[in-house]
PDB file of N, CA and C in Angstrom:
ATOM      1  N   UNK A   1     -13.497  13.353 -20.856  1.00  0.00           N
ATOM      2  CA  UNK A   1     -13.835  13.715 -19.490  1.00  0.00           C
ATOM      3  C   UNK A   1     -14.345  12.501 -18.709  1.00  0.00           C
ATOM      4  N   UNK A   2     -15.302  12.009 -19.445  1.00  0.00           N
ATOM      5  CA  UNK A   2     -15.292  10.569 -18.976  1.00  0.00           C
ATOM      6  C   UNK A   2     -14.204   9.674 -17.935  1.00  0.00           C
ATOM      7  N   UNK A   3     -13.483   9.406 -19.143  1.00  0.00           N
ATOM      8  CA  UNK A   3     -12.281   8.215 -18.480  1.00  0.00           C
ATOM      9  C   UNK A   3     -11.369   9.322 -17.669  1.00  0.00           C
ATOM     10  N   UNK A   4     -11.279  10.170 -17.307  1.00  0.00           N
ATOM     11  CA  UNK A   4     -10.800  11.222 -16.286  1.00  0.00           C
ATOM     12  C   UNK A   4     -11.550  11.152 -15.200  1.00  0.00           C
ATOM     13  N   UNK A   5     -12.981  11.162 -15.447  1.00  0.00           N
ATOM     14  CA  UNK A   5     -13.629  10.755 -13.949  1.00  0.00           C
ATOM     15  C   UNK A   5     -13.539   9.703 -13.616  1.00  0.00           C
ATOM     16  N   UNK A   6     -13.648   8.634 -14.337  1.00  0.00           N
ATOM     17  CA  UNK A   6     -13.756   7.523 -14.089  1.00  0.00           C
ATOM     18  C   UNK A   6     -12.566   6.877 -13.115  1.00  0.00           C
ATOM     19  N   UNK A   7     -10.675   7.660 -13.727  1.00  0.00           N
ATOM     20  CA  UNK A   7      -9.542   6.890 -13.263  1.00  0.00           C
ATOM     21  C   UNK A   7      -9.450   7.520 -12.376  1.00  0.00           C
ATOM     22  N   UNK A   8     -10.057   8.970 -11.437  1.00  0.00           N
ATOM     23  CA  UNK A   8     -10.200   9.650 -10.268  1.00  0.00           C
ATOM     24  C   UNK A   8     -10.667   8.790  -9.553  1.00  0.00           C
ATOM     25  N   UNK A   9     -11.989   8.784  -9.957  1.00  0.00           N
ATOM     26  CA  UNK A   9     -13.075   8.010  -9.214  1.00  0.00           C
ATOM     27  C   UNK A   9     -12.309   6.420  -8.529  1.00  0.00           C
ATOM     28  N   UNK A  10     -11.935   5.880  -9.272  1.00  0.00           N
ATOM     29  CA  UNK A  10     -10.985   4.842  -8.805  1.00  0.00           C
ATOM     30  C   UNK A  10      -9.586   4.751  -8.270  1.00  0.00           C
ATOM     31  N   UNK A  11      -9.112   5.698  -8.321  1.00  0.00           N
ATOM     32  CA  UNK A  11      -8.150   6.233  -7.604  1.00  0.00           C
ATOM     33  C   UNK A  11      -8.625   6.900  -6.177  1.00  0.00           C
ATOM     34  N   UNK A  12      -9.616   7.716  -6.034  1.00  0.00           N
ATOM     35  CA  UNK A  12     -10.371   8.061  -4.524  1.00  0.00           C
ATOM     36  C   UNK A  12     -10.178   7.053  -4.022  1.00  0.00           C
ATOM     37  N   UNK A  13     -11.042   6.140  -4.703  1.00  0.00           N
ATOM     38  CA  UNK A  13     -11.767   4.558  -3.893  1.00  0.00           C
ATOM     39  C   UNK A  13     -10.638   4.288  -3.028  1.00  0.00           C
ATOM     40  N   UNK A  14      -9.421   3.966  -3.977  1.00  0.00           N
ATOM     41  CA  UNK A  14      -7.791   3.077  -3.138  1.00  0.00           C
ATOM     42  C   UNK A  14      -7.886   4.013  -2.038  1.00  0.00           C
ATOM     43  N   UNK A  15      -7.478   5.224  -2.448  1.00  0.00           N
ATOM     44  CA  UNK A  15      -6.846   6.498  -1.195  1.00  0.00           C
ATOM     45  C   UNK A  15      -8.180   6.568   0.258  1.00  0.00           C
ATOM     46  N   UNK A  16      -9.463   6.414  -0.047  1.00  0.00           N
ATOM     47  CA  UNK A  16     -10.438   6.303   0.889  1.00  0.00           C
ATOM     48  C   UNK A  16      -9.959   4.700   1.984  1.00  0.00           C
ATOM     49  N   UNK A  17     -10.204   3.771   1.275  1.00  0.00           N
ATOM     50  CA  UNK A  17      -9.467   2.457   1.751  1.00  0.00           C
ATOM     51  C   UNK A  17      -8.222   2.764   2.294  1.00  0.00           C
ATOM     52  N   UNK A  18      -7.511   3.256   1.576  1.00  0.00           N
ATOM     53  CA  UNK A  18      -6.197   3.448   2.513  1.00  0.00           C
ATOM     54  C   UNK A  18      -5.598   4.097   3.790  1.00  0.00           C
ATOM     55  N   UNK A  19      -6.461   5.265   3.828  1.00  0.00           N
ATOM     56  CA  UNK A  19      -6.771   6.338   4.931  1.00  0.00           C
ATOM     57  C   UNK A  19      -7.541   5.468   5.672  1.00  0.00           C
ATOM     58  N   UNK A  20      -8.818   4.819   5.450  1.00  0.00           N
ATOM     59  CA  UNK A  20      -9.351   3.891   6.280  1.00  0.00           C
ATOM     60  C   UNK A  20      -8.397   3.090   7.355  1.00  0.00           C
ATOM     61  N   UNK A  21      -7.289   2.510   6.673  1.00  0.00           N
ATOM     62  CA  UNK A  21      -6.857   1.510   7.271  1.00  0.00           C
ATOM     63  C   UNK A  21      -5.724   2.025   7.970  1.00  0.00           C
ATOM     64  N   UNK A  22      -5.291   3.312   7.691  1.00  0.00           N
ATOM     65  CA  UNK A  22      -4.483   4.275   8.309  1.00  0.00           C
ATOM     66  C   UNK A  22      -4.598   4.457  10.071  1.00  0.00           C
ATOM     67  N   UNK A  23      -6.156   4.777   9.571  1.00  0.00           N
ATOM     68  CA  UNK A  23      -6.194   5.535  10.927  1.00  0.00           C
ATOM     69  C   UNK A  23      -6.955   4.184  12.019  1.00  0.00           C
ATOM     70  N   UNK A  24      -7.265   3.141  11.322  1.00  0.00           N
ATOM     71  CA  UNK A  24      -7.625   1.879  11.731  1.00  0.00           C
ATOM     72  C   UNK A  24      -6.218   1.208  13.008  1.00  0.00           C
ATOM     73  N   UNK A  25      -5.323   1.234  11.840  1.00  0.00           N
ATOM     74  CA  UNK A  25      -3.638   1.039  12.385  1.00  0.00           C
ATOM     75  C   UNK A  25      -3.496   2.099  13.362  1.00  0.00           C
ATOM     76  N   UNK A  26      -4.132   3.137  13.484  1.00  0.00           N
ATOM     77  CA  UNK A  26      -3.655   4.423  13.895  1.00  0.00           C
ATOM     78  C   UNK A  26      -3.761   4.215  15.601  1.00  0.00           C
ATOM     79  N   UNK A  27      -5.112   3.532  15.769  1.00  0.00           N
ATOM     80  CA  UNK A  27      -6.499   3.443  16.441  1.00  0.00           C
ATOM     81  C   UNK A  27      -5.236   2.004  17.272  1.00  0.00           C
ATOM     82  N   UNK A  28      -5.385   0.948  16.533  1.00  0.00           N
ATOM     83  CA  UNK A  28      -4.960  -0.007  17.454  1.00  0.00           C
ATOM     84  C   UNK A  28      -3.298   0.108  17.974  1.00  0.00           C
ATOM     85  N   UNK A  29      -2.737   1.032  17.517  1.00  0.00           N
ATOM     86  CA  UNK A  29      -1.541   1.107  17.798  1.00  0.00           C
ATOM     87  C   UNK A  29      -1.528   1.878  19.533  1.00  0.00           C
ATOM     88  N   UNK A  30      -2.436   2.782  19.474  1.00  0.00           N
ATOM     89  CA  UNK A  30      -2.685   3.293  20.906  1.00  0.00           C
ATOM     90  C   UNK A  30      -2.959   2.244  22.008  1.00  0.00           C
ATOM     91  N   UNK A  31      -4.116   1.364  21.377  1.00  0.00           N
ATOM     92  CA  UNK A  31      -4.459   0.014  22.199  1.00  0.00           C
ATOM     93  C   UNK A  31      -3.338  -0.735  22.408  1.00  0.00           C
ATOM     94  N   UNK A  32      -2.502  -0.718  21.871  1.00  0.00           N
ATOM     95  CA  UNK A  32      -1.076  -1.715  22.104  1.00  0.00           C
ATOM     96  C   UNK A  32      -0.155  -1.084  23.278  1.00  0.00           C
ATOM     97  N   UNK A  33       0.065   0.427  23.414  1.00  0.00           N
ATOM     98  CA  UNK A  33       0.622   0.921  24.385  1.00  0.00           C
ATOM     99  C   UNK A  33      -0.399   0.943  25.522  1.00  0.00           C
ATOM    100  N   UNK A  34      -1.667   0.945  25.462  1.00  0.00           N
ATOM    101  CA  UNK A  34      -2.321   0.929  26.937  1.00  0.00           C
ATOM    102  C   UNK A  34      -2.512  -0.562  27.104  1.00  0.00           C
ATOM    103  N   UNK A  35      -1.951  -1.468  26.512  1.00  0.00           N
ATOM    104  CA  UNK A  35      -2.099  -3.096  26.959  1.00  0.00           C
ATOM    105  C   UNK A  35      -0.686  -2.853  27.165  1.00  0.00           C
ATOM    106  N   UNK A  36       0.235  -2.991  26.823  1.00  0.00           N
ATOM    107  CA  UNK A  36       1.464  -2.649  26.936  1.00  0.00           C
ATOM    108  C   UNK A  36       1.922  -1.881  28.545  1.00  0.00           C
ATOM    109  N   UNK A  37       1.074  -0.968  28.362  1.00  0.00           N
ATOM    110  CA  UNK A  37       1.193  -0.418  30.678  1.00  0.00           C
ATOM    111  C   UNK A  37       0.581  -1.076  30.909  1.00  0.00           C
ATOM    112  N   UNK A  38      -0.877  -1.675  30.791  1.00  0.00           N
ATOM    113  CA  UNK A  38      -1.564  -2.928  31.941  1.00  0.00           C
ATOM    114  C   UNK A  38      -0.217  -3.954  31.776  1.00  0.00           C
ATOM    115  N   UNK A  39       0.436  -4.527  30.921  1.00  0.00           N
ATOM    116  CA  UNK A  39       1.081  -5.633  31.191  1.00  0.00           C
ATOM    117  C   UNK A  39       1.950  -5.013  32.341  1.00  0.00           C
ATOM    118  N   UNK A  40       2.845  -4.124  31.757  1.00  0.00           N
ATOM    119  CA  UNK A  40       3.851  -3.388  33.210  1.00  0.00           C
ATOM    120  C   UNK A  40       3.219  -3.249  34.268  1.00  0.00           C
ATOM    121  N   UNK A  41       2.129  -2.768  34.618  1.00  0.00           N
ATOM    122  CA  UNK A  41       1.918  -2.916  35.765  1.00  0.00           C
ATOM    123  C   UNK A  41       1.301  -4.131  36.597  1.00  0.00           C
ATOM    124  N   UNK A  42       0.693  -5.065  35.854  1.00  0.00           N
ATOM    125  CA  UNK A  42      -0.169  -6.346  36.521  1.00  0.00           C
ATOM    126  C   UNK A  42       1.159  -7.381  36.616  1.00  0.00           C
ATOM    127  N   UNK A  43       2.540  -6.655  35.798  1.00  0.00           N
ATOM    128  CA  UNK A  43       3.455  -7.629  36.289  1.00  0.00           C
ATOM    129  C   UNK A  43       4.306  -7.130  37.314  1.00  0.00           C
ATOM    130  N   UNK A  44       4.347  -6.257  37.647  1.00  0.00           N
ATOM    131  CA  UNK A  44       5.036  -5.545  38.809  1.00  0.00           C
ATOM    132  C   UNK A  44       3.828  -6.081  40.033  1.00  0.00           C
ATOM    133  N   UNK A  45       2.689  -6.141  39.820  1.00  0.00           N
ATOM    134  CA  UNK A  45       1.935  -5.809  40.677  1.00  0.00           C
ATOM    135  C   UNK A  45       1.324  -7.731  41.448  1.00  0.00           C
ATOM    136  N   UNK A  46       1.401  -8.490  40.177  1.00  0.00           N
ATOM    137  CA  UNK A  46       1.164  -9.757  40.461  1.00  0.00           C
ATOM    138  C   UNK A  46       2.017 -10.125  39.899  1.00  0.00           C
ATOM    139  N   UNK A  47       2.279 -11.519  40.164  1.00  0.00           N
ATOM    140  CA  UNK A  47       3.672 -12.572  39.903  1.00  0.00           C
ATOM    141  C   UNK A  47       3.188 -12.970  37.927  1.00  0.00           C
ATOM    142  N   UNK A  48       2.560 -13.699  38.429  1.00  0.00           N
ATOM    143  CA  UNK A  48       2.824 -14.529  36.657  1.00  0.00           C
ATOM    144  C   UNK A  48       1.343 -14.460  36.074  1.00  0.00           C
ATOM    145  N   UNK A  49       0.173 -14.989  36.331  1.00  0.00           N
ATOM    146  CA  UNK A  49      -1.307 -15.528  35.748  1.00  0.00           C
ATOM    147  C   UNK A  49      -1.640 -14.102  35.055  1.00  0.00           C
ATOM    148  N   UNK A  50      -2.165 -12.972  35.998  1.00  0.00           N
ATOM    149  CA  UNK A  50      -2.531 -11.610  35.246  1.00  0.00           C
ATOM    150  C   UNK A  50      -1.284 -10.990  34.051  1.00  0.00           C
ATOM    151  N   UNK A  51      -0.067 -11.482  34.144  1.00  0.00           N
ATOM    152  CA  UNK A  51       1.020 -10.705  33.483  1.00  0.00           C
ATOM    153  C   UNK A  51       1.100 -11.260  32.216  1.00  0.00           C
ATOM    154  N   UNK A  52       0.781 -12.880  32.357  1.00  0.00           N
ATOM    155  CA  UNK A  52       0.892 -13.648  31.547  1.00  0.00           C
ATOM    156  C   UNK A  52      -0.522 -13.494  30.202  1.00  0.00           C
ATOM    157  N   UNK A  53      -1.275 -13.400  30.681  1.00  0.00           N
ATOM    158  CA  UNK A  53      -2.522 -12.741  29.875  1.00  0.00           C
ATOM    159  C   UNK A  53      -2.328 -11.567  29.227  1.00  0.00           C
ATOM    160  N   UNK A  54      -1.600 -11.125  29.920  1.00  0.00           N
ATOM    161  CA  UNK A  54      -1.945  -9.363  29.560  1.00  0.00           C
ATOM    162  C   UNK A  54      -1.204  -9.371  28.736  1.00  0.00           C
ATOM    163  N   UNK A  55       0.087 -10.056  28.198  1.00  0.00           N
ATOM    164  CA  UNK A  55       1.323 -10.449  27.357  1.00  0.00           C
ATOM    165  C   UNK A  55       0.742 -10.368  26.401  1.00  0.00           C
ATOM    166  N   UNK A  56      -0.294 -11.853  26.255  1.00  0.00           N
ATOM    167  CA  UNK A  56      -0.964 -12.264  24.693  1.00  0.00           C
ATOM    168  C   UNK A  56      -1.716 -11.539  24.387  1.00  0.00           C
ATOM    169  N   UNK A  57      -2.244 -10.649  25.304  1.00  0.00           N
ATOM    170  CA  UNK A  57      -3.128  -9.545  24.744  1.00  0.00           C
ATOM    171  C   UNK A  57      -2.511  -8.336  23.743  1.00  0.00           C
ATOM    172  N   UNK A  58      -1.518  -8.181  23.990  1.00  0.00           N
ATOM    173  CA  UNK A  58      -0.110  -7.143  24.025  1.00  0.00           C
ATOM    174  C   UNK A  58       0.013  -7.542  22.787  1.00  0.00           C
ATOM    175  N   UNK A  59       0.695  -8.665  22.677  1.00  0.00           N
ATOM    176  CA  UNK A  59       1.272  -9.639  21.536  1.00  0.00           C
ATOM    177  C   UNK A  59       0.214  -9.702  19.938  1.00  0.00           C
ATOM    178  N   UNK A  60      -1.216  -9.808  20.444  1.00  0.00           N
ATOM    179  CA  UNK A  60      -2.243 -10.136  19.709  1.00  0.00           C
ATOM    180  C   UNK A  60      -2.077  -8.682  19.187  1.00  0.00           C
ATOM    181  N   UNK A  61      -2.677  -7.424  19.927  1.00  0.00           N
ATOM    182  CA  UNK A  61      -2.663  -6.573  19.517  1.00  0.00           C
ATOM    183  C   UNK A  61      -1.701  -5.697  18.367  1.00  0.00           C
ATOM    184  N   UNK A  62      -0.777  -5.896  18.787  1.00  0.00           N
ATOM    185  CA  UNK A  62       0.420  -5.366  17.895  1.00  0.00           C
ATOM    186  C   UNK A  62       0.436  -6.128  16.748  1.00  0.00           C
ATOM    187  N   UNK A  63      -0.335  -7.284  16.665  1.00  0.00           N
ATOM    188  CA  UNK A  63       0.042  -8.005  15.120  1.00  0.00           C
ATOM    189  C   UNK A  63      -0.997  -8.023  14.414  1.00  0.00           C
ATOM    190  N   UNK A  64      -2.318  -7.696  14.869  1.00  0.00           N
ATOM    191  CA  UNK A  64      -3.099  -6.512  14.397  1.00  0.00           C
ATOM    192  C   UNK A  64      -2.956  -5.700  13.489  1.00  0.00           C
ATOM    193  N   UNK A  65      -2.122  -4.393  14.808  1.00  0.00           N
ATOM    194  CA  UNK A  65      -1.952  -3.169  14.124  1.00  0.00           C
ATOM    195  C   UNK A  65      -0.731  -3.165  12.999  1.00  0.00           C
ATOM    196  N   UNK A  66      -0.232  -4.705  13.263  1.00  0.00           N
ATOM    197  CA  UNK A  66       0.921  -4.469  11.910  1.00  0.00           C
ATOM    198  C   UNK A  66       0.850  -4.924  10.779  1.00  0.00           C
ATOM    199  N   UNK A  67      -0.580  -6.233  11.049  1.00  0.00           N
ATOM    200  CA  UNK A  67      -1.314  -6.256   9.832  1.00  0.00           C
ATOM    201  C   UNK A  67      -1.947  -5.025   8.744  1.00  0.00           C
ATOM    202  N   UNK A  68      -2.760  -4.571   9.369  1.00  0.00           N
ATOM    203  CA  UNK A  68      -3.567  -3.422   9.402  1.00  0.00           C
ATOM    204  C   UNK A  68      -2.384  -2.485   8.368  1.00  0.00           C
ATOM    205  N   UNK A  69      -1.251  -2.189   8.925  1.00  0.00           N
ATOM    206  CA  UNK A  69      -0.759  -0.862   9.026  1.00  0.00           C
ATOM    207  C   UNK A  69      -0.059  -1.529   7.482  1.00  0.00           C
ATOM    208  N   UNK A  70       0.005  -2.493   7.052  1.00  0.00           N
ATOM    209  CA  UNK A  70       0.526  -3.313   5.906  1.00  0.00           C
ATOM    210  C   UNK A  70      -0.373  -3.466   4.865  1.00  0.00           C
ATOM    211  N   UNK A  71      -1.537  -3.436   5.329  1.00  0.00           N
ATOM    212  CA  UNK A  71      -2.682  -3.493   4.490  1.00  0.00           C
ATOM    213  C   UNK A  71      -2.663  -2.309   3.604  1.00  0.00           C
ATOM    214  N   UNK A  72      -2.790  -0.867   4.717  1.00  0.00           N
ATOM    215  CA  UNK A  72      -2.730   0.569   4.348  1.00  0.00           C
ATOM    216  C   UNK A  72      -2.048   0.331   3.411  1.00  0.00           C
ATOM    217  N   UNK A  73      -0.730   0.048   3.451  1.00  0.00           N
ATOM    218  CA  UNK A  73       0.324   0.564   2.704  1.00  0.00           C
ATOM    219  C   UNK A  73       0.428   0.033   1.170  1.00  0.00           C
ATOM    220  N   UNK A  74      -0.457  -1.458   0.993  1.00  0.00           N
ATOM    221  CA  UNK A  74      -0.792  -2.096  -0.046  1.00  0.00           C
ATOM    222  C   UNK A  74      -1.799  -1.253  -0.766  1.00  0.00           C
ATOM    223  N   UNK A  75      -2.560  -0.755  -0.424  1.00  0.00           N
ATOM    224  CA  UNK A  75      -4.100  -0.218  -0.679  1.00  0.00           C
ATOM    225  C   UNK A  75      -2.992   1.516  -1.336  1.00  0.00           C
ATOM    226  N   UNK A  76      -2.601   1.689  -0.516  1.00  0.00           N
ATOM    227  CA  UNK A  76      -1.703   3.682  -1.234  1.00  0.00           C
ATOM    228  C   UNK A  76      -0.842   2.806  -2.571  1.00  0.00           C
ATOM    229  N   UNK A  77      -0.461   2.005  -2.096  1.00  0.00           N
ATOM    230  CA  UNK A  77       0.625   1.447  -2.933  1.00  0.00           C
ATOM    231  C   UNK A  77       0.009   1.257  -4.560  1.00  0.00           C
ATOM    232  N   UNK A  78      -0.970   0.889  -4.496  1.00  0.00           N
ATOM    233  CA  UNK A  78      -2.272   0.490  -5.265  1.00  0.00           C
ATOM    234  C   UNK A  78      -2.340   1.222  -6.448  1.00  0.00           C
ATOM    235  N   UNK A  79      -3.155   2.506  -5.906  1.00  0.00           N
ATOM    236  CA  UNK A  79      -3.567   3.592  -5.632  1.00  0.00           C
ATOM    237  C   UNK A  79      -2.875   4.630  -7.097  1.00  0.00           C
ATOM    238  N   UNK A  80      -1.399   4.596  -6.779  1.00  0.00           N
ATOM    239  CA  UNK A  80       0.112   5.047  -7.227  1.00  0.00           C
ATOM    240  C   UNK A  80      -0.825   6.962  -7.453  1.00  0.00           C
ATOM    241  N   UNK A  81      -0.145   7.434  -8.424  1.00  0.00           N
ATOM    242  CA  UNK A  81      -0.292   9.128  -8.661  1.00  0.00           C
ATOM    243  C   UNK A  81      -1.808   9.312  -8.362  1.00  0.00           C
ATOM    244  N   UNK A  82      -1.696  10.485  -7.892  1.00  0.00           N
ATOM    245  CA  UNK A  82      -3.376  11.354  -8.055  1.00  0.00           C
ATOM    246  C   UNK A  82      -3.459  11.808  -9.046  1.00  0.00           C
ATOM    247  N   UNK A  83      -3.390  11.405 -10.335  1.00  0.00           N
ATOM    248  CA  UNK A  83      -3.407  12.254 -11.670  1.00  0.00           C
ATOM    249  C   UNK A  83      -4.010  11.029 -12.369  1.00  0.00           C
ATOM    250  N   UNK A  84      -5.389  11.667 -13.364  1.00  0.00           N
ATOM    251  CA  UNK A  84      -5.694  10.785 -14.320  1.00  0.00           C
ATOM    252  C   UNK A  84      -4.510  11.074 -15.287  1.00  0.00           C
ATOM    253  N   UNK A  85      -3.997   9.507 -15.755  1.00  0.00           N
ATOM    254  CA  UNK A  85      -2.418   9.051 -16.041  1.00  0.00           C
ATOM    255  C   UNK A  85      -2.913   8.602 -17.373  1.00  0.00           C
ATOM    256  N   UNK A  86      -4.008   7.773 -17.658  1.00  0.00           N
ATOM    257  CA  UNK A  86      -4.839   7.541 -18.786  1.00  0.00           C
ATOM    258  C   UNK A  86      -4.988   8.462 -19.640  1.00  0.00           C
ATOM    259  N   UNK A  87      -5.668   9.204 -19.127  1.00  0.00           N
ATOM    260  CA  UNK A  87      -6.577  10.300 -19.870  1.00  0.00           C
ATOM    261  C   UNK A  87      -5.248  11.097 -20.433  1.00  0.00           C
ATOM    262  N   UNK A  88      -4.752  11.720 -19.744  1.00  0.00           N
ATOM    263  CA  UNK A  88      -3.346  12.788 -20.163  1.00  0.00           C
ATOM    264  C   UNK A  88      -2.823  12.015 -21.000  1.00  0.00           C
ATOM    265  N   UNK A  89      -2.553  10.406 -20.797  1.00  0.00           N
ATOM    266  CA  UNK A  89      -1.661   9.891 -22.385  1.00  0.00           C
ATOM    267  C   UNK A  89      -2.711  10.021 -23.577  1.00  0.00           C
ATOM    268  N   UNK A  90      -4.082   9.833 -23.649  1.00  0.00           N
ATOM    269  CA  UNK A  90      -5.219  10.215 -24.550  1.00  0.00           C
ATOM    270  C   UNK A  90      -5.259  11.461 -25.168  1.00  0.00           C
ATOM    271  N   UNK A  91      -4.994  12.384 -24.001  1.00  0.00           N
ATOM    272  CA  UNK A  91      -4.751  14.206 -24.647  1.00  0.00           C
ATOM    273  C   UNK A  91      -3.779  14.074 -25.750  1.00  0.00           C
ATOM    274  N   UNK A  92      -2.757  13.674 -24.685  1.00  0.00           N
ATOM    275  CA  UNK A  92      -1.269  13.848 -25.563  1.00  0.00           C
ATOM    276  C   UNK A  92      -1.326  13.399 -26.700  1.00  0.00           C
ATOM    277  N   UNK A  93      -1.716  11.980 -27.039  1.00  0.00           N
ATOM    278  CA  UNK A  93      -1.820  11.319 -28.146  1.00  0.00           C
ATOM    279  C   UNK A  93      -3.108  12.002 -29.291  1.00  0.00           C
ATOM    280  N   UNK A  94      -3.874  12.902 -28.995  1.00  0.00           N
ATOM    281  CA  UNK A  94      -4.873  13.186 -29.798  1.00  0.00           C
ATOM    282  C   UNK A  94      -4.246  14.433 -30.174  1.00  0.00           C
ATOM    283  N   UNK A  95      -3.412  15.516 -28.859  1.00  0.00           N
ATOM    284  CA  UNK A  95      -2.828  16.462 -29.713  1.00  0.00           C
ATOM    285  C   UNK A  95      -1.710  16.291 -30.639  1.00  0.00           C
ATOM    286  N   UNK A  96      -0.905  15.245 -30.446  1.00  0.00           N
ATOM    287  CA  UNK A  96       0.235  15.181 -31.363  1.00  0.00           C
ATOM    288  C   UNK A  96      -0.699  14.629 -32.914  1.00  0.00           C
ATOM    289  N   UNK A  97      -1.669  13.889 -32.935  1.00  0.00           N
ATOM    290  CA  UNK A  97      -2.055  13.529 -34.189  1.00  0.00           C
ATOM    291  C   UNK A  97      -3.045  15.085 -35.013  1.00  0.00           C
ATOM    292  N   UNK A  98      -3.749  15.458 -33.990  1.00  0.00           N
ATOM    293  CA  UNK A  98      -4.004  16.967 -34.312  1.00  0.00           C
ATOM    294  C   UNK A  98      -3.162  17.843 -34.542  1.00  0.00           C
ATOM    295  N   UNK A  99      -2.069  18.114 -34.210  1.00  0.00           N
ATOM    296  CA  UNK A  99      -0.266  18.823 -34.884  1.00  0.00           C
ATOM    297  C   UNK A  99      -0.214  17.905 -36.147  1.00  0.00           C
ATOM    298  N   UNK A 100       0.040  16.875 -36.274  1.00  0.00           N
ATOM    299  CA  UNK A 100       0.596  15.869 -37.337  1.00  0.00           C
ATOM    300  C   UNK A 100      -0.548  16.470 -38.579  1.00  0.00           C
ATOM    301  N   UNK A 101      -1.874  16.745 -38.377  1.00  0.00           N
ATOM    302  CA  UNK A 101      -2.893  16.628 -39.610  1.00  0.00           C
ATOM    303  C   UNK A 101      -2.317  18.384 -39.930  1.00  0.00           C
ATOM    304  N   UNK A 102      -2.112  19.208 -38.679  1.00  0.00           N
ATOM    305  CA  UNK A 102      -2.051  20.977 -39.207  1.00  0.00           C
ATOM    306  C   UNK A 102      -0.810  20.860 -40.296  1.00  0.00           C
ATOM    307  N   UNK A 103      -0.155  19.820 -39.959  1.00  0.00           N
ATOM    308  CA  UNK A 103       1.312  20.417 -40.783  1.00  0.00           C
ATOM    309  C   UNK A 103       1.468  19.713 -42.063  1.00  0.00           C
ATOM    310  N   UNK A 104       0.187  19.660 -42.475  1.00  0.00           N
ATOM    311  CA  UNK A 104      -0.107  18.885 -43.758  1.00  0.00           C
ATOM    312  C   UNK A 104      -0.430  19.835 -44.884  1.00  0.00           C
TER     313      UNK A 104
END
């Protein structure tokens, strides 16, 4: 029971981190479309200086959220099954040697 909590317990951890960075990505991806209309409009609205800012802001942002959203995917990736994977090969292996001693 132990090493069952234990490979949960460390398996949460990844999936907590990962959801973290989920909704992190989630969060700046919105910020990229409302920099994304300030750029459309400060360039419709002024020639070049405000449009030109608002670009790298745009630009910055999105590579951010695509960091971010890459990170997530490393961290789930991590992570792999929600099943203590350990422990069940431990069962398995203690019941087949517990069968092996009955049929003696």
């Amino acid at each position: 029971m132990q090493l069952a909590r234990a490979e949960m317990s460390q398996k949460g951890k990844r999936y907590g981190k990962g959801g973290g960075l989920y909704g992190a990505a989630s969060i700046l991806g919105v910020l990229v479309l409302q920099a994304l209309a300030s750029t459309s409009v400060a360039a419709v609205a002024l020639v070049l200086p405000v449009w030109d800012a608002a670009l790298v802001i745009t630009a910055v942002l999105a590579a951010v959220a695509g960091g971010t959203a890459w990170a997530r995917k490393k961290q789930i990736a991590q992570a792999g099954a929600p099943a203590p994977e350990q422990t069940i090969d431990s069962v398995k292996a203690d019941l087949s040697e517990i069968e092996e001693k009955a049929h003696r």
